[in-house]
C-alpha atoms as a PDB file:
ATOM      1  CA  UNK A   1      59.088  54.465  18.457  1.00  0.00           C
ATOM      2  CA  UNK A   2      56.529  51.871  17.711  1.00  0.00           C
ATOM      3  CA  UNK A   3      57.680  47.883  16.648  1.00  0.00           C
ATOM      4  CA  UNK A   4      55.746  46.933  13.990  1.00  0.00           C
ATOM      5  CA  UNK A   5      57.270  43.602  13.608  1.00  0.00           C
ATOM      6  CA  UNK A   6      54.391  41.433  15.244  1.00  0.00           C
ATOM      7  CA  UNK A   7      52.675  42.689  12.121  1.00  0.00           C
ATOM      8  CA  UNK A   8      54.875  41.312   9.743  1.00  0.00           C
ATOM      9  CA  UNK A   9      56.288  44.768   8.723  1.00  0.00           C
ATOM     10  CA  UNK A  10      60.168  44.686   8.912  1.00  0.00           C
ATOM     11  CA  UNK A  11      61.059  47.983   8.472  1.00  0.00           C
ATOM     12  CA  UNK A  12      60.781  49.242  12.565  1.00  0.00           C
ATOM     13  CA  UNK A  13      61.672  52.718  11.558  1.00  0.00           C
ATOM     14  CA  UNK A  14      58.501  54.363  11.591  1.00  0.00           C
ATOM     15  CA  UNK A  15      57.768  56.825  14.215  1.00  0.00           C
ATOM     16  CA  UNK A  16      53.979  58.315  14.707  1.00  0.00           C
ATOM     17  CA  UNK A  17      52.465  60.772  15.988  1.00  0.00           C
ATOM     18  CA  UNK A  18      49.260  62.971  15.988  1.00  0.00           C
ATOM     19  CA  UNK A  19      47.597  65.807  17.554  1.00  0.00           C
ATOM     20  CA  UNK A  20      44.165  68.017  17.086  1.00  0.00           C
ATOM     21  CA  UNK A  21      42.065  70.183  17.608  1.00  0.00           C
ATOM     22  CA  UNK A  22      38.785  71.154  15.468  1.00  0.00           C
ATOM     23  CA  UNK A  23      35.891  73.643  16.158  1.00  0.00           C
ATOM     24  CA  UNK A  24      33.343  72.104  13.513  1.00  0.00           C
ATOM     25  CA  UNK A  25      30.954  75.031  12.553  1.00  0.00           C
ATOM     26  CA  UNK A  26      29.933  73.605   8.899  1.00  0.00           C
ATOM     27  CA  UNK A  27      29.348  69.953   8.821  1.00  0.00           C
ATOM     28  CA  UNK A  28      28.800  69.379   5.701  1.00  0.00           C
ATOM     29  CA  UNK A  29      32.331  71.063   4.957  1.00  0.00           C
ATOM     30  CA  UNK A  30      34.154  69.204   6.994  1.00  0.00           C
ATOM     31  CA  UNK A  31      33.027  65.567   5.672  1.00  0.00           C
ATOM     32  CA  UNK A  32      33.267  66.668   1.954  1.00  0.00           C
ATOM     33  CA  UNK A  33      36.662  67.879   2.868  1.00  0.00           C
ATOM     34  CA  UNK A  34      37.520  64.556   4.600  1.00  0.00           C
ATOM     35  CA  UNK A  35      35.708  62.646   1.758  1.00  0.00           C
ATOM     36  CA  UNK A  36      37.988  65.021  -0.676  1.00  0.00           C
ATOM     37  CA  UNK A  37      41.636  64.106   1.440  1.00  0.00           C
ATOM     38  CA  UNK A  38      41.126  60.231   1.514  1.00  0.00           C
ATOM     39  CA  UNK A  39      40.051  60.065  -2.750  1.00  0.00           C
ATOM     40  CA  UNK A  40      43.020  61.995  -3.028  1.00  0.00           C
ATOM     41  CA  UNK A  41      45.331  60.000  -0.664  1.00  0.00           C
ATOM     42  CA  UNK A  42      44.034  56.534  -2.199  1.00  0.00           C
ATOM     43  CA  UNK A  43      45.504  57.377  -5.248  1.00  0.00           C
ATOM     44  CA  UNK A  44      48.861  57.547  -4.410  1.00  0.00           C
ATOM     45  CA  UNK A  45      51.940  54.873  -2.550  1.00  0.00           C
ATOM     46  CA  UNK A  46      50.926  56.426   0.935  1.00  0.00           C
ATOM     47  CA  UNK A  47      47.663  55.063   0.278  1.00  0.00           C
ATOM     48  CA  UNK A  48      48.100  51.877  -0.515  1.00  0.00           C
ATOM     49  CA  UNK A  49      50.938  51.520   1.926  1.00  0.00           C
ATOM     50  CA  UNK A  50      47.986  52.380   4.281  1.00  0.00           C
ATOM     51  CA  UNK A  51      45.866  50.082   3.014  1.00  0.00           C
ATOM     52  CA  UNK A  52      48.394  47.229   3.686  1.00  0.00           C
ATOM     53  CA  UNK A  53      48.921  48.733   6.904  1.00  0.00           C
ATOM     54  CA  UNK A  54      45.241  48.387   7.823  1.00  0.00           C
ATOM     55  CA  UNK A  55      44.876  44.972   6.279  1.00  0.00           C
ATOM     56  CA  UNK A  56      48.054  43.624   8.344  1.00  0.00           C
ATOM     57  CA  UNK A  57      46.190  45.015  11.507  1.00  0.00           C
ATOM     58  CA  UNK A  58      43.040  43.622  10.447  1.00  0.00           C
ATOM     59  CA  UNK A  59      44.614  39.985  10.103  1.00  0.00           C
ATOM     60  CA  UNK A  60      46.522  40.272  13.519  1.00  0.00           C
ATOM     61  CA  UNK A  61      43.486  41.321  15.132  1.00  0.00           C
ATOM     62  CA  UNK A  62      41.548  38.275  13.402  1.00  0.00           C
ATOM     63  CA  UNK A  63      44.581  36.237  15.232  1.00  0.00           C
ATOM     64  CA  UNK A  64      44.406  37.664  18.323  1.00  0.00           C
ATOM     65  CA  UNK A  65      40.625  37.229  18.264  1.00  0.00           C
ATOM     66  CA  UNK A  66      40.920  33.418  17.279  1.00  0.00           C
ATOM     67  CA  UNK A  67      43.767  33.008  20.043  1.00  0.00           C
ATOM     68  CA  UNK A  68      41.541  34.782  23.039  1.00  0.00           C
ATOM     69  CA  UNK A  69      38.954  32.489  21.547  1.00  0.00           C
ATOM     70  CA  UNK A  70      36.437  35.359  21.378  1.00  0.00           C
END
């Protein structure tokens, strides 16, 4: 279970995970395909619920850079 709340996100009830495991023989395939997946998935509420996701982590990391003073 991950806590998202140092993030600003209040619902904590998000669990992730990931696994695998690709033998790339055709390229060109495989990044058309993953081109294909992420037009599709910006079109919908998982993908902009990512893209808030990724902009929250963006800003945090922005933070954390400004607080480390890097």
């Amino acid at each position: 279970m991950i806590n998202f709340s140092i993030l600003g996100i209040e619902n904590n009830n998000y669990t992730i995970s990931a696994s695998a495991r690709v033998a790339v023989v055709n390229h060109e395939d495989l990044i058309r395909n993953a081109d294909y997946a992420i037009d599709l998935l910006e079109k919908t509420k998982l993908g902009d619920m990512m893209k808030d996701f990724a902009q929250k982590i963006g800003e945090f990391y922005g933070r954390l850079k400004q607080f480390l003073g890097a």
